[in-house]
Protein backbone atom coordinates (compact mmCIF):
# COMPACT_ATOMS: atom_id res chain seq x y z
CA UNK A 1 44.55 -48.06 11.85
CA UNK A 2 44.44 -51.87 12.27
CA UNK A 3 40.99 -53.43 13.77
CA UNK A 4 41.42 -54.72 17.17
CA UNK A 5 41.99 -58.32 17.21
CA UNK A 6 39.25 -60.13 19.61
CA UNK A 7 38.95 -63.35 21.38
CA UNK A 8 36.38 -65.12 23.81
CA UNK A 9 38.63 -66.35 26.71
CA UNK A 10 35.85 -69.36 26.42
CA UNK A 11 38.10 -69.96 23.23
CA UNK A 12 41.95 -69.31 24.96
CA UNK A 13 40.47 -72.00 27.70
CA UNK A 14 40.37 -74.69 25.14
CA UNK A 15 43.34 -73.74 23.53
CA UNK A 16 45.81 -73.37 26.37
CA UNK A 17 44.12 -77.20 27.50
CA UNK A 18 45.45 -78.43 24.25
CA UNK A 19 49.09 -76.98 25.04
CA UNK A 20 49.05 -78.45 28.78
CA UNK A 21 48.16 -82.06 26.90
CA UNK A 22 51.47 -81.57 24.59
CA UNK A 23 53.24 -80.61 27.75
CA UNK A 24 51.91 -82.95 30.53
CA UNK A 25 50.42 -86.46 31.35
CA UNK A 26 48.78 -86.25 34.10
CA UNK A 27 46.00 -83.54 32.99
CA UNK A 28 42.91 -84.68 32.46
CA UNK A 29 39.44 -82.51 31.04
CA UNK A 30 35.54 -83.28 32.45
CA UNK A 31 32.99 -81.82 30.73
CA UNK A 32 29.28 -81.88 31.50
CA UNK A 33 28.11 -82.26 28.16
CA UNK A 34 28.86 -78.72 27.15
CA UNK A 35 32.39 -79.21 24.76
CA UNK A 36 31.52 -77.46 22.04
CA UNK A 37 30.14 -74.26 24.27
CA UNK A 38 33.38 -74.28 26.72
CA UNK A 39 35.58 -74.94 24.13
CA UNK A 40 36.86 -77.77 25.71
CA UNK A 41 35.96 -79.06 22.41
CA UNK A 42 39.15 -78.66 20.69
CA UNK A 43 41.24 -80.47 23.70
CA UNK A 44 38.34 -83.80 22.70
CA UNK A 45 39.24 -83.12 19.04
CA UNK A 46 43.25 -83.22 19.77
CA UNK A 47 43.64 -86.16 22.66
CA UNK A 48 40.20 -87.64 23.11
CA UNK A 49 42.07 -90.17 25.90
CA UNK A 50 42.39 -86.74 28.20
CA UNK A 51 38.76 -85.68 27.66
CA UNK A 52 35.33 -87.30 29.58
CA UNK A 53 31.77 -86.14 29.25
CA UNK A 54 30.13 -87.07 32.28
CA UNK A 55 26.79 -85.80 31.12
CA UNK A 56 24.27 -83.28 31.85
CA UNK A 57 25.42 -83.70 36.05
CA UNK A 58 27.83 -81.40 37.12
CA UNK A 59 27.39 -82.08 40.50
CA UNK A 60 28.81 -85.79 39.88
CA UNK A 61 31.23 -84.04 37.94
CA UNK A 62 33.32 -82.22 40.52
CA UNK A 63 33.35 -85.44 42.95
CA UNK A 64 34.63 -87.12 39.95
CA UNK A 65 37.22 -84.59 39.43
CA UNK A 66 37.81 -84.50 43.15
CA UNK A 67 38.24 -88.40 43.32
CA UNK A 68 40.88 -88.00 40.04
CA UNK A 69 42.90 -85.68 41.42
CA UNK A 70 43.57 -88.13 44.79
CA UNK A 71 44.71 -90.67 41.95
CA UNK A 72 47.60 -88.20 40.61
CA UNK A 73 45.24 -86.39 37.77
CA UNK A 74 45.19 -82.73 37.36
CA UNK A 75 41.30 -82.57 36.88
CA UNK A 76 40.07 -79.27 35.05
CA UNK A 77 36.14 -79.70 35.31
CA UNK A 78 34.33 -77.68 32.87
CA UNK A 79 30.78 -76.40 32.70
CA UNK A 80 29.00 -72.54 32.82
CA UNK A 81 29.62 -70.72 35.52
CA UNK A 82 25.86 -70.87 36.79
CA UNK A 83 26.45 -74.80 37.18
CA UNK A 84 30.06 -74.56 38.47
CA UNK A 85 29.41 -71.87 40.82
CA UNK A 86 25.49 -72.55 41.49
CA UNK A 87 24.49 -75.89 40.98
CA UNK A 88 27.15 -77.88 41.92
CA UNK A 89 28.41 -75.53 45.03
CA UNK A 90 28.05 -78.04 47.62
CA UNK A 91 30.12 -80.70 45.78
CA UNK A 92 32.33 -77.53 45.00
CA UNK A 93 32.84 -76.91 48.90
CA UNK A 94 32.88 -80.50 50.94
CA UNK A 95 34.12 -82.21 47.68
CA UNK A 96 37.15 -80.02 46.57
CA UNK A 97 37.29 -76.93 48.57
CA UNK A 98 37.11 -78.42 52.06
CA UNK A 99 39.99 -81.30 51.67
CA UNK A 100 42.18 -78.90 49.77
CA UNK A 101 42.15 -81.38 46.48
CA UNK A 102 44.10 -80.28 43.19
CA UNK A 103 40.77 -79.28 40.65
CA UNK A 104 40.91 -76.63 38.84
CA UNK A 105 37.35 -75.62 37.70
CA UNK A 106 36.95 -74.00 34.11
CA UNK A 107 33.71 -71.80 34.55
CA UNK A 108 32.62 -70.20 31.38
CA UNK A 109 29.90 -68.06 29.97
CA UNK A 110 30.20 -65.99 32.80
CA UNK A 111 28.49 -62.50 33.67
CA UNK A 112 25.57 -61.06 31.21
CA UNK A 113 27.69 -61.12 28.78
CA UNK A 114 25.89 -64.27 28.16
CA UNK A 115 23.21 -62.32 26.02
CA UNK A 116 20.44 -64.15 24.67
CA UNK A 117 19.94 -66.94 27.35
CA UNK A 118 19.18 -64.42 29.77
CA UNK A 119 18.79 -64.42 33.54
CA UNK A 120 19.04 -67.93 34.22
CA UNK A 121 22.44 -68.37 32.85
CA UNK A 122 24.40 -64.99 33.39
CA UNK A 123 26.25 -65.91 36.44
CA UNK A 124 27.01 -62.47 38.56
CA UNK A 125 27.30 -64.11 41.85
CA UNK A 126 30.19 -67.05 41.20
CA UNK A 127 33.01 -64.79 42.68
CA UNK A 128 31.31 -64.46 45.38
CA UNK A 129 30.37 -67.59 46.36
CA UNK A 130 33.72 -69.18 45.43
CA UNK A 131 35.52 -66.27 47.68
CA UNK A 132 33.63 -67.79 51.32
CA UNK A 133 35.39 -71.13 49.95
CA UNK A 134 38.68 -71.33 52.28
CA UNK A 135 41.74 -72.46 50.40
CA UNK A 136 39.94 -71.09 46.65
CA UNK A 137 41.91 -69.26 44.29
CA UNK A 138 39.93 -67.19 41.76
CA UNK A 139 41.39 -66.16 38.51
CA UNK A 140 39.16 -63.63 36.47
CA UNK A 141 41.44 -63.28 33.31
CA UNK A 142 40.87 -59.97 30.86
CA UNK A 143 41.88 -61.41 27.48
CA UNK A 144 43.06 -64.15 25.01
CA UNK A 145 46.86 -63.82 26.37
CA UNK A 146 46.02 -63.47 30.25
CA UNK A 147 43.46 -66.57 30.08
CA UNK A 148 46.07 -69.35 28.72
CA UNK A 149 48.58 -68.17 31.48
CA UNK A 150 45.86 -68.03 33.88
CA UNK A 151 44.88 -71.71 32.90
CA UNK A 152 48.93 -72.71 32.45
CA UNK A 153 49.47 -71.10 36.12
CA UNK A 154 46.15 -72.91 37.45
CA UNK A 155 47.95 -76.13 36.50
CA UNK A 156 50.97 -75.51 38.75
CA UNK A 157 49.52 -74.34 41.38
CA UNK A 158 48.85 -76.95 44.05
CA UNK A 159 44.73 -77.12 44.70
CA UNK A 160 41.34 -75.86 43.74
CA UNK A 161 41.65 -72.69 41.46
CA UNK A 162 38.25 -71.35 39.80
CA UNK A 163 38.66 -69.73 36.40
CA UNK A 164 36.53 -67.37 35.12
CA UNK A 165 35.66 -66.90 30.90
CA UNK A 166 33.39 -64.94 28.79
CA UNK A 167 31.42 -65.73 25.88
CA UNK A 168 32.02 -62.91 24.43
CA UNK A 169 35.14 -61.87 22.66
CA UNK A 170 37.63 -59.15 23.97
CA UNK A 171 39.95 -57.00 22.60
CA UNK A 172 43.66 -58.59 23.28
CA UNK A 173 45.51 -56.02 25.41
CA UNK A 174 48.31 -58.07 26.87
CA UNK A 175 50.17 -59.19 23.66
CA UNK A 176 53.20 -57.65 24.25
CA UNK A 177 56.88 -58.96 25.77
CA UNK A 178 57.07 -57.72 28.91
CA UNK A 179 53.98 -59.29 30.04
CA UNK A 180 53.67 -61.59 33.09
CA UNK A 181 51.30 -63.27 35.01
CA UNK A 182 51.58 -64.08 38.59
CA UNK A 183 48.60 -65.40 40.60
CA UNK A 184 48.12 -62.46 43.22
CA UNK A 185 49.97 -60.04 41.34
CA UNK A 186 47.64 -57.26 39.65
CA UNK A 187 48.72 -55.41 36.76
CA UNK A 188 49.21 -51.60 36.48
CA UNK A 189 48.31 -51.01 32.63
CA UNK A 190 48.33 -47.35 33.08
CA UNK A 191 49.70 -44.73 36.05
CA UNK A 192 47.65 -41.81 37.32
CA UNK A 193 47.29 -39.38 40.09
CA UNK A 194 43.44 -38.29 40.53
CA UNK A 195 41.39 -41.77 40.64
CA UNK A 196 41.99 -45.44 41.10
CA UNK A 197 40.59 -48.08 38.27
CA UNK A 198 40.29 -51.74 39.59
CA UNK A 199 38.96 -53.76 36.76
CA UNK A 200 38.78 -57.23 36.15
CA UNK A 201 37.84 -59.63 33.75
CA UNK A 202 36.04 -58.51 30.79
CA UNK A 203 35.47 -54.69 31.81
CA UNK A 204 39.20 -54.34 31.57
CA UNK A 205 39.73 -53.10 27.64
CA UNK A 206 36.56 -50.93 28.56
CA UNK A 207 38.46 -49.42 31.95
CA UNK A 208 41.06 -48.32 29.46
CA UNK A 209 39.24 -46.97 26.98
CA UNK A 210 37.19 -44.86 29.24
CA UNK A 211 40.35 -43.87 31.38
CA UNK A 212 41.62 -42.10 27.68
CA UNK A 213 38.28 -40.50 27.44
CA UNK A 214 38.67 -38.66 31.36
CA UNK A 215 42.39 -38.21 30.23
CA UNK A 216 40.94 -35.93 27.50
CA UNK A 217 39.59 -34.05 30.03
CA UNK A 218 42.37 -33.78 32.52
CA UNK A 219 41.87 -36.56 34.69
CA UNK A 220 44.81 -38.55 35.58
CA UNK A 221 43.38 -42.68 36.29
CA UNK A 222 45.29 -45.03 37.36
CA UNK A 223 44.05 -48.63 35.87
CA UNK A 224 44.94 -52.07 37.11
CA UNK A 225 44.17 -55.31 36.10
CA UNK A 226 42.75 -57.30 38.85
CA UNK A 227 43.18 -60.60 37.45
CA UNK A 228 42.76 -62.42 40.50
CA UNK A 229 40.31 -62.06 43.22
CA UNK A 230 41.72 -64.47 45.64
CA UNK A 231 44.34 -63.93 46.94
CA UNK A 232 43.30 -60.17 46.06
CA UNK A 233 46.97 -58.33 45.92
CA UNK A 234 46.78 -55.67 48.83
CA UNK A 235 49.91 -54.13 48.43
CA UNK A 236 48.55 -52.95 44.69
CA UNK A 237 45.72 -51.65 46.10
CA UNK A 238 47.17 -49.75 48.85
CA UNK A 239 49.53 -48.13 47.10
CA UNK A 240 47.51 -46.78 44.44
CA UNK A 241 45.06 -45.57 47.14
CA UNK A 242 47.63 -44.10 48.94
CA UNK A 243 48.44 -42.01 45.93
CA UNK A 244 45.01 -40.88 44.35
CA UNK A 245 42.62 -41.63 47.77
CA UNK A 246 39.88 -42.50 45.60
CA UNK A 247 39.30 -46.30 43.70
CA UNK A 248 36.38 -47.22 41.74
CA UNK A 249 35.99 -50.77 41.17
CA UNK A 250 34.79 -52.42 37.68
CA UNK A 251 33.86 -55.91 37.19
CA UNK A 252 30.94 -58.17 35.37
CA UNK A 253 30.12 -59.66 38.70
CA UNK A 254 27.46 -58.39 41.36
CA UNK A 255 28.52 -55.20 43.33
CA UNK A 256 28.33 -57.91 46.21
CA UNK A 257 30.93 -59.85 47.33
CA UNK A 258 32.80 -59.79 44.19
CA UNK A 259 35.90 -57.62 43.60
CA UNK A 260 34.23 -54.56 44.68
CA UNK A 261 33.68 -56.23 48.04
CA UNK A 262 37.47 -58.04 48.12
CA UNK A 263 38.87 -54.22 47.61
CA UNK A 264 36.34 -52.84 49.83
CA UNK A 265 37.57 -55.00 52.84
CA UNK A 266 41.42 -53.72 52.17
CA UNK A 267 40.36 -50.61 52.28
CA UNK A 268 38.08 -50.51 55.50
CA UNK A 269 40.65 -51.61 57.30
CA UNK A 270 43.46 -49.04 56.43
CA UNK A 271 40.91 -46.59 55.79
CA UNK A 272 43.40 -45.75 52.88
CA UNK A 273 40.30 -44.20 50.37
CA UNK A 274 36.63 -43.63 49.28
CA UNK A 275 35.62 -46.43 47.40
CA UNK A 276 32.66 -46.54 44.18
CA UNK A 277 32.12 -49.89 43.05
CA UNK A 278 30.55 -50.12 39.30
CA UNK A 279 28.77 -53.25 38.30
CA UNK A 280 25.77 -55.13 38.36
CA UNK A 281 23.35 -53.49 41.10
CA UNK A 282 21.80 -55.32 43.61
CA UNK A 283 19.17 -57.16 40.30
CA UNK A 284 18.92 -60.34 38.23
CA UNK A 285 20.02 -60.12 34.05
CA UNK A 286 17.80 -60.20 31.39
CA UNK A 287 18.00 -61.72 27.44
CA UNK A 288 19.32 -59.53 24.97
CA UNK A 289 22.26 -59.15 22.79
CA UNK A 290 25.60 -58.67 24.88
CA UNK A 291 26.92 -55.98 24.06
CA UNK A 292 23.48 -54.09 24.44
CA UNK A 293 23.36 -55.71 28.16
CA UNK A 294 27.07 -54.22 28.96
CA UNK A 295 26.13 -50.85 27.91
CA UNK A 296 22.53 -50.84 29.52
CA UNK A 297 24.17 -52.00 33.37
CA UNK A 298 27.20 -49.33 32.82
CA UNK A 299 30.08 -51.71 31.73
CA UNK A 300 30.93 -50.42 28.03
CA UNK A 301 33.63 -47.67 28.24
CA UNK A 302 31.33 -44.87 27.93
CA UNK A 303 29.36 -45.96 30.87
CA UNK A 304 32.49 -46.58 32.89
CA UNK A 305 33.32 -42.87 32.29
CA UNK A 306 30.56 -41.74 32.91
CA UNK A 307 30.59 -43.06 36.34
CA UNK A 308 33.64 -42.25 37.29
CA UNK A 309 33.09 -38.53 36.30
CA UNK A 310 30.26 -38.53 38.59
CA UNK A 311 31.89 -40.12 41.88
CA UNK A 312 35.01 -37.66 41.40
């Protein structure tokens, strides 16, 4: 059996930049001084013109990329998702969010995924400080193929989208034909009677894997692909909770406000099903080697099963 090929979506970001350049004129790439870690790298490497550093100030960066985009530039500012999300949130809000401008905002190194650098960087709250932004789409993508059509549909669509990439790389699950990507359109990857799997981002591969692993056992789960958070796709989620009346919720984000909270408010008002959301608890990260840090909070497929066992 062949290995598993695996990307960072940190990597598909740069790479799908590089194919909007050969496609389009009016994109241009901020960084804040982090190309070589957000991969926007390889766009500076291809059509330096499209590409500006504006330094270690990514709080100037987004009202730069805000002031671009009123000048007929599609604007993708780049930094970690700590700085996108964190730093520069009120630029983020009265800059972009709150006059509707055309930025897209690449946020990368997101979740603790991160590893090594620990608490500081490993964003778990960006999803949910982007969702209170009116107006802000949020694309969480799980894999090499989903991220470039996440960043290729970010470009069309008319005002501020935040995308979400890992550091780490993930096993590429949507290489096949029939695959599409819609913004607000999850993906069933697998049908099932007995429990509901929302996953999104990252956790995805994982949400499959562990949804063979309770189909060993006899239970029947249902897995979609969340890919974006805002606007969350309510019919999806209704349906499948009208059918199994019981979703569990998997993401690399804070159990609050991210897309355990999104699903959580379809749900309360239909009353439809019980929902279990799996993630990180109500705590800050810590340093340590990533895929250590995803099985220690619950997110590698065994820990995933595990949970899901116990809820049903």
């Amino acid at each position: 059996m062949s290995e598993v090929k695996k990307i960072a979506t940190r990597d598909s970001y740069g790479n799908a930049l590089v194919e909007l350049a050969e496609k389009y004129d009016d994109l241009v790439v901020l960084d804040a001084d982090l190309a070589a870690a957000t991969k926007t790298g390889v766009l500076k490497k291809a059509y330096p013109d499209l590409h500006i550093d504006c330094g270690i100030a990514e709080c100037n960066m987004m009202v730069v990329a805000a002031g671009m985009s009123t000048c007929g530039f599609v604007p993708f500012a780049s930094t970690f998702a700590m700085f996108a999300a964190g730093r520069a949130f009120e630029q983020v809000r009265n800059s972009i969010g709150y006059p509707h401008m055309n930025v897209k905002i690449g946020a990368t190194h997101a979740g603790i995924s991160v590893g090594e650098d620990g608490a500081s960087h490993q964003c778990n709250e960006d999803i949910a400080l982007m969702r209170t932004i009116p107006g802000m789409v949020i694309l969480n993508p799980a894999d090499d193929v989903e991220a470039k059509a996440a960043v290729h549909a970010a470009y069309k669509h008319d005002g501020p989208v935040y995308l979400r990439f890992g550091r780490l790389a993930v096993p590429v699950i949507n290489d096949h034909a029939d695959y599409k990507f819609e913004i607000g359109k999850a993906v069933t990857l697998r049908e099932g009677t007995d429990v509901t799997l929302i996953a999104t981002g990252l956790p995805v591969s994982n949400t499959l894997e562990a949804a063979e692993m309770l189909a060993a056992e006899g239970i029947s789960a249902e897995v979609i692909n969340m890919h974006t958070i805002k606007p969350i796709d309510k019919d999806a989620i209704l349906a499948s909770a009208k059918k199994t009346k019981k979703i569990i919720t998997i993401e690399e984000h804070s159990v609050l406000g991210g897309l355990g909270g999104a699903v959580s408010e379809v749900v309360a008002e239909t009353n439809a099903a019980s929902v279990h959301r799996i993630g990180i608890e109500d705590v800050f990260g810590e340093s340590g080697p990533a895929v250590e840090l995803l099985k220690k909070y619950g997110l590698d497929a065994e820990g995933i099963y595990k949970k899901v066992k116990s809820f049903i």
